[in-house]
Protein backbone atom coordinates (compact mmCIF):
# COMPACT_ATOMS: atom_id res chain seq x y z
CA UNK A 1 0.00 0.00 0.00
CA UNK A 2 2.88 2.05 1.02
CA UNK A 3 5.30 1.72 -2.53
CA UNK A 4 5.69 5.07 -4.05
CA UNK A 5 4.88 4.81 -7.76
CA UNK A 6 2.24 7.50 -8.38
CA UNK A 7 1.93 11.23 -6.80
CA UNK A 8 -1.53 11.15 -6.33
CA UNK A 9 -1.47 7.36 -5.10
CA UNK A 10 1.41 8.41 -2.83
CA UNK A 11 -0.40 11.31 -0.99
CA UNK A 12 -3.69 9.30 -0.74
CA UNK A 13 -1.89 6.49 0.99
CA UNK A 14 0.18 8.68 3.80
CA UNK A 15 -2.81 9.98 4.61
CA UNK A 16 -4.21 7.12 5.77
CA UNK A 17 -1.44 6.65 7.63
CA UNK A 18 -1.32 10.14 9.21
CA UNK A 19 -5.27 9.78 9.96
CA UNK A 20 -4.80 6.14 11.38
CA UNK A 21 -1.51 5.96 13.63
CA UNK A 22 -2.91 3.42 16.46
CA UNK A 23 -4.23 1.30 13.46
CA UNK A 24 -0.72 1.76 11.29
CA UNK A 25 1.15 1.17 14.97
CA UNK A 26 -1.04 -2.08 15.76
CA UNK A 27 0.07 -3.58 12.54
CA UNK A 28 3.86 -2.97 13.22
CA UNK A 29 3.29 -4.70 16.20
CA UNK A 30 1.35 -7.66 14.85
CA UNK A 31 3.80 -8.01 11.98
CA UNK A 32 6.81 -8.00 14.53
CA UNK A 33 8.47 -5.41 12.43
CA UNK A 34 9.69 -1.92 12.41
CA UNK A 35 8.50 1.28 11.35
CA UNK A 36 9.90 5.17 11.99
CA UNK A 37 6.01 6.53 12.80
CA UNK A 38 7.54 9.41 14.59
CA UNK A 39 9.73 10.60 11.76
CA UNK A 40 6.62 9.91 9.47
CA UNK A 41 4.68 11.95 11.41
CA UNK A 42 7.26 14.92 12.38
CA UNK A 43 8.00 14.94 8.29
CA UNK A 44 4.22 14.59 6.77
CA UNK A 45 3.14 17.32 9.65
CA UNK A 46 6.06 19.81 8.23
CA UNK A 47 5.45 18.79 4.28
CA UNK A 48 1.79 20.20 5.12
CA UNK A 49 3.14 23.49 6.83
CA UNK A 50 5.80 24.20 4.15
CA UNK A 51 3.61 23.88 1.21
CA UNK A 52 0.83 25.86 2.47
CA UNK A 53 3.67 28.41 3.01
CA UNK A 54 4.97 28.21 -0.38
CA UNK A 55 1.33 29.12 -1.70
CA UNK A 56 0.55 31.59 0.57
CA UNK A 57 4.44 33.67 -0.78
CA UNK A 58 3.46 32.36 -4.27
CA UNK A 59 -0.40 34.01 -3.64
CA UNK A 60 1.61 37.09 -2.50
CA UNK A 61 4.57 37.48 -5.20
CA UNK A 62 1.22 36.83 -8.42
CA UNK A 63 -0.76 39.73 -6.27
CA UNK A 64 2.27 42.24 -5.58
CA UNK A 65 3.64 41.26 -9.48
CA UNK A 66 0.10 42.84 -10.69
CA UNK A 67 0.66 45.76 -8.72
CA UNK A 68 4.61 46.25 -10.19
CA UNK A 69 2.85 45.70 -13.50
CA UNK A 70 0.37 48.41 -13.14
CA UNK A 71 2.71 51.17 -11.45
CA UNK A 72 4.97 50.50 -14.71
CA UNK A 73 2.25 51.40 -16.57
CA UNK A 74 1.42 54.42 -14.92
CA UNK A 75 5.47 55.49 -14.98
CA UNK A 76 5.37 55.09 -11.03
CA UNK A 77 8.23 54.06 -8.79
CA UNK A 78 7.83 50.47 -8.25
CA UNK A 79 12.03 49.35 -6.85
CA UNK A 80 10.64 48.83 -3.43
CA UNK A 81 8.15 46.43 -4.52
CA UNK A 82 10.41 44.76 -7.09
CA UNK A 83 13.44 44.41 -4.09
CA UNK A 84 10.75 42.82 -1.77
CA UNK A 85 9.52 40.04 -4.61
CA UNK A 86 13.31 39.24 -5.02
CA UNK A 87 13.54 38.12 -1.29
CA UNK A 88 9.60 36.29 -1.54
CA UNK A 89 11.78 34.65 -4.50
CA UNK A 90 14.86 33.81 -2.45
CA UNK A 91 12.27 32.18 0.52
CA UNK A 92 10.52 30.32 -1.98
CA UNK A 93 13.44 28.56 -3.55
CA UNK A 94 14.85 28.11 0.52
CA UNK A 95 11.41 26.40 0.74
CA UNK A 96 11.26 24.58 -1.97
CA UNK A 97 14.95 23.12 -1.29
CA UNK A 98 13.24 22.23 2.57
CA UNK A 99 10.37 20.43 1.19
CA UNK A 100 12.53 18.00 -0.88
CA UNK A 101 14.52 17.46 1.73
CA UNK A 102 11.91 17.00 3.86
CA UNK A 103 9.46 14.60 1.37
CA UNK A 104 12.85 12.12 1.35
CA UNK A 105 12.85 12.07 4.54
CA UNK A 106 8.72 10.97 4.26
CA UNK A 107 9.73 8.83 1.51
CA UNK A 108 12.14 6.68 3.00
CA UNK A 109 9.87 6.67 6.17
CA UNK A 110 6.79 5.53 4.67
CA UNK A 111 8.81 2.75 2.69
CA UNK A 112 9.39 1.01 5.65
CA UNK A 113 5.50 0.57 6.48
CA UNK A 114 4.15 -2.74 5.34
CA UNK A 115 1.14 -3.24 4.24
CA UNK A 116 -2.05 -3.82 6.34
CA UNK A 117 -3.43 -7.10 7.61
CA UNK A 118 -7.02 -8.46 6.37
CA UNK A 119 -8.64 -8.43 9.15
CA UNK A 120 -8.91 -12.03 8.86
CA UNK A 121 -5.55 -12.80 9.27
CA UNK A 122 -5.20 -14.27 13.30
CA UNK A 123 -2.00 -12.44 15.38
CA UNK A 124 0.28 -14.66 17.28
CA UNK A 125 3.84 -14.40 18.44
CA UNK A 126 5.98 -16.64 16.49
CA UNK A 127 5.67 -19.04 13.23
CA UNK A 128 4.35 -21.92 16.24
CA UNK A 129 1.27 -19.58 16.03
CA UNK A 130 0.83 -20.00 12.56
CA UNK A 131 -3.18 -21.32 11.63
CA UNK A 132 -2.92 -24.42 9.28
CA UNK A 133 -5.97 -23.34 6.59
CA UNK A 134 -5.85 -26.59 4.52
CA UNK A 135 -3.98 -29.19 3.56
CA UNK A 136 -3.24 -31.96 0.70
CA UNK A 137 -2.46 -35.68 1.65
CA UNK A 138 0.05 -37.29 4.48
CA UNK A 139 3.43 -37.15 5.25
CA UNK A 140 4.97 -39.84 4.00
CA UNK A 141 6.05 -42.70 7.04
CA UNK A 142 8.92 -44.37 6.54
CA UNK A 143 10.15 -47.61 8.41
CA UNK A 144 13.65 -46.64 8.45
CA UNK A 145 15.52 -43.14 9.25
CA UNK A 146 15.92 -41.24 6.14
CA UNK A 147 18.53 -39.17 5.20
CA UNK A 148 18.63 -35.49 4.20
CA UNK A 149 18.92 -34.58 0.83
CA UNK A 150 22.20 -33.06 0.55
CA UNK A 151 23.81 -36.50 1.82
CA UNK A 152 21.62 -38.88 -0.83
CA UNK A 153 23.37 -36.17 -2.89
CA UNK A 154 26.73 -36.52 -1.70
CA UNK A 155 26.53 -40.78 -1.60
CA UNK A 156 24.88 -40.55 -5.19
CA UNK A 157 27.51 -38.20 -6.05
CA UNK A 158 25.11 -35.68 -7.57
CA UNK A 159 26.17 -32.97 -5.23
CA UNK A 160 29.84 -32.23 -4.58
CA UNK A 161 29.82 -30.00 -1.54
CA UNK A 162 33.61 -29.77 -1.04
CA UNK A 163 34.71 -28.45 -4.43
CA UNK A 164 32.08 -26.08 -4.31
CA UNK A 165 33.59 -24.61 -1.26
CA UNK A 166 36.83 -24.55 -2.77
CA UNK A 167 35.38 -22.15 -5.50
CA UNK A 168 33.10 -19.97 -3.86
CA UNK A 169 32.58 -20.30 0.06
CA UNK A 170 30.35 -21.98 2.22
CA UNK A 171 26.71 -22.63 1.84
CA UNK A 172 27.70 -23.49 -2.02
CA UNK A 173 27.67 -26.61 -3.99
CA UNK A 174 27.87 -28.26 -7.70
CA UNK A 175 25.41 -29.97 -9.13
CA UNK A 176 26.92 -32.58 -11.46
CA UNK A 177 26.06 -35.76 -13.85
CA UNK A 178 22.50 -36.72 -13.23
CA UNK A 179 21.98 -34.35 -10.55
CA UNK A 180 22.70 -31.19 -12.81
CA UNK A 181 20.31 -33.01 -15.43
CA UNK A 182 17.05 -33.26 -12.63
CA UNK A 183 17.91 -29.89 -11.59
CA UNK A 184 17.39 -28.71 -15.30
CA UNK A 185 14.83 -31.38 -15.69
CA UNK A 186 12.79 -29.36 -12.80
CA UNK A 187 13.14 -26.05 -14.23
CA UNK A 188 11.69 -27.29 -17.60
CA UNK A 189 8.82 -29.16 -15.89
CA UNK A 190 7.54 -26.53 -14.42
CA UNK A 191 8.22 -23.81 -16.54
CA UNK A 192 6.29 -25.96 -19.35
CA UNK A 193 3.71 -26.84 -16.66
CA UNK A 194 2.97 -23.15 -15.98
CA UNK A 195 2.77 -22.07 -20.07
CA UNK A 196 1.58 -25.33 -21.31
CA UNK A 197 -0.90 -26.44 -18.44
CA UNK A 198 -2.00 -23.03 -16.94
CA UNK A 199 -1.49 -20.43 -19.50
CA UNK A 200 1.51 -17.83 -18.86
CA UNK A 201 3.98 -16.33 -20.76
CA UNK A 202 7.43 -17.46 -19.93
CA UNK A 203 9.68 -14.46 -20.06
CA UNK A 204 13.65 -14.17 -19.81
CA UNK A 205 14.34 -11.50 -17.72
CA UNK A 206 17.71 -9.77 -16.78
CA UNK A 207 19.70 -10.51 -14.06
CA UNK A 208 20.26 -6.80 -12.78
CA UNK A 209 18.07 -3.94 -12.33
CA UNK A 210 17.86 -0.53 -10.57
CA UNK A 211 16.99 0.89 -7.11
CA UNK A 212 13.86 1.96 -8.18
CA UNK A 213 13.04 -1.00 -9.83
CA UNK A 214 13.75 -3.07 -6.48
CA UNK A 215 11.98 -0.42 -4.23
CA UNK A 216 8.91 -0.34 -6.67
CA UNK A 217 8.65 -4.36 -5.13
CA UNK A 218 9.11 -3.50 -1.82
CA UNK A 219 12.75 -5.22 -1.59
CA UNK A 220 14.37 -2.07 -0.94
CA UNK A 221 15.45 0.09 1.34
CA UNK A 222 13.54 -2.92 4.07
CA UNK A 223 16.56 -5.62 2.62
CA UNK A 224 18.97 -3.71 1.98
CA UNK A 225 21.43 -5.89 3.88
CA UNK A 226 20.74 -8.76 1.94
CA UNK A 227 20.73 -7.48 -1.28
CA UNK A 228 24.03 -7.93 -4.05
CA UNK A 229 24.89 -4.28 -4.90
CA UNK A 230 27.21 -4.02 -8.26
CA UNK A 231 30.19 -1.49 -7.03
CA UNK A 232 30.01 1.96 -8.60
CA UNK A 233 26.71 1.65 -10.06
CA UNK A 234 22.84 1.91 -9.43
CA UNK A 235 22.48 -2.14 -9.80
CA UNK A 236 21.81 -4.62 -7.98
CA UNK A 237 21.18 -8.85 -8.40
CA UNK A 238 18.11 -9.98 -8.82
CA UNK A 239 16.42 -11.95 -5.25
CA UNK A 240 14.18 -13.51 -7.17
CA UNK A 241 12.20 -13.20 -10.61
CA UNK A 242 9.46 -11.53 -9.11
CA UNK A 243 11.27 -8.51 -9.44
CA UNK A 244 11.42 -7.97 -12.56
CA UNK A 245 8.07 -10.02 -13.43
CA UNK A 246 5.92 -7.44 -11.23
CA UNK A 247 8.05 -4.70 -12.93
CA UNK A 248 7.46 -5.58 -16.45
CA UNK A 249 4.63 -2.90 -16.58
CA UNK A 250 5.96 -0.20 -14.26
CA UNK A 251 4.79 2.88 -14.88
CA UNK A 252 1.51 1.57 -17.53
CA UNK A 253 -2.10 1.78 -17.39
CA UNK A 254 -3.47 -1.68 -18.34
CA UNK A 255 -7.37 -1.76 -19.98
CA UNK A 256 -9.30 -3.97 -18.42
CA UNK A 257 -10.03 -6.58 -21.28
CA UNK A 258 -6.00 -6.72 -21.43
CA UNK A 259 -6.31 -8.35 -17.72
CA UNK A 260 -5.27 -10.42 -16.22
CA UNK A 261 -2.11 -10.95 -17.14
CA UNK A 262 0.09 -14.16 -16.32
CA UNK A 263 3.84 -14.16 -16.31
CA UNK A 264 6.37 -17.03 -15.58
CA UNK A 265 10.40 -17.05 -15.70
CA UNK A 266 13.29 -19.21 -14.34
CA UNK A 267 15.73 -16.86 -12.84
CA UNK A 268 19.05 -17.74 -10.39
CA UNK A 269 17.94 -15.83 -7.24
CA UNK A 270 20.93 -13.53 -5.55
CA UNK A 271 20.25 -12.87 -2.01
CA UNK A 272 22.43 -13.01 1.26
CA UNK A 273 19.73 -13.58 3.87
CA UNK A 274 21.12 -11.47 6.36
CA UNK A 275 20.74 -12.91 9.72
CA UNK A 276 18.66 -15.42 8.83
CA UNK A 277 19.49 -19.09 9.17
CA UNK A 278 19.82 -19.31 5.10
């Protein structure tokens, strides 16, 4: 609710939150999450007062300009008036400078709101909280222990672990022989299944893409720290096709008979996970 894409949108949206802090603050607090409300506040409240400002001097300079006009006219003295517009001029642009200043500020404040709850959705205090909604078949039982998948990789050797560490670090490995052929086997089954089965459009998208591009989703500034930044440029690595999927018509107005629209795309996914258990 919160992503700035549109003026209009924008304005509409923090003033709902202005109008409904204890709401906006009972959300944070359900969600377990952060959110700057005072700063929100402290810079929407100013925004308000500086722009009414700005049109009040604006009102003033178009009414006092009139006047310059008309003494012109009538070959009368006007340098006092003309010397007093140039410093409504000067506090204008001062203003103006503060209210961009000030609308970041509001900007980066508001992008780290998420977005309401349905009212449906039940609070609790940790994932053990979570509400099961439905469910398809058993878990498997099995009459012996069974292993995890990374060691049926390693004894099948489909999954080479140590070499992969070698090249790149832990929490890295190589697929190889038949287990680089089911990975790829996977990606084509369910990329077909998605266009063949359920009707989308499989796209190839790029790897990299801008801030805005990433903050129009909602990834950024919130994971910041988990994102893959390019050094000395605006781009980052993709977390996940969704990204660029959800971007694809940025900035568009869609007719209705052209909706919906359904997109799918295998993309490598580049995220650190950033204090998470990965």
């Amino acid at each position: 609710m919160y992503d700035i894409i549109e003026e209009a949108d924008t304005m509409l949206d923090l003033k709902f939150v202005r109008e409904n802090l204890e709401l906006v603050k009972q959300n944070l607090d359900n969600r377990h999450t952060k959110g700057d409300l005072d700063t929100f506040v402290a810079a929407y409240d100013e925004r308000k007062q500086l722009i009414q400002k700005v049109e009040e001097l604006k009102a003033l300079r178009n009414s006092v300009t009139e006047e310059i006009s008309q003494l012109k006219r009538n070959k009368e003295n006007a340098d006092d008036k003309i010397a007093e517009m140039k410093r409504v001029g000067d506090e204008i642009s001062e203003l103006d400078g503060r209210i961009r200043e000030v609308e970041e500020s509001l900007r980066n404040a508001a992008l780290m709101l998420p977005n309401m709850c349905d009212a449906s959705v039940p609070v609790g205090a940790d994932e053990d909280e979570n509400v099961e909604q439905r469910k398809w078949g058993e878990p498997r039982q099995f009459d012996f222990e069974p292993k995890a998948h990374w060691d049926i990789g390693e004894d099948l050797d489909f999954l080479d672990f140590n070499r992969a560490v070698k090249m790149s670090g832990a929490r890295f490995t190589v697929y190889k022989g038949l287990g680089a052929r089911l990975e790829r086997a996977l990606i084509n089954f369910m990329v077909d299944l998605h266009v063949d089965k359920q009707g989308y459009t499989e796209m190839m998208t790029p790897y990299m893409v801008t801030r805005e591009t990433l903050t129009g989703t909602g990834q950024l500034p919130k994971f910041a720290e988990d994102m893959y930044h390019v050094e000395n440029t605006e781009y980052f690595l993709i977390p996940t096709a969704e990204v660029t999927l959800t971007n694809y018509h940025s900035g568009e107005i869609s007719s209705e008979d052209e909706l919906p629209k359904y997109y799918t795309a295998f993309t490598a996914c580049f995220r650190a996970e950033a204090g998470s258990a990965g």
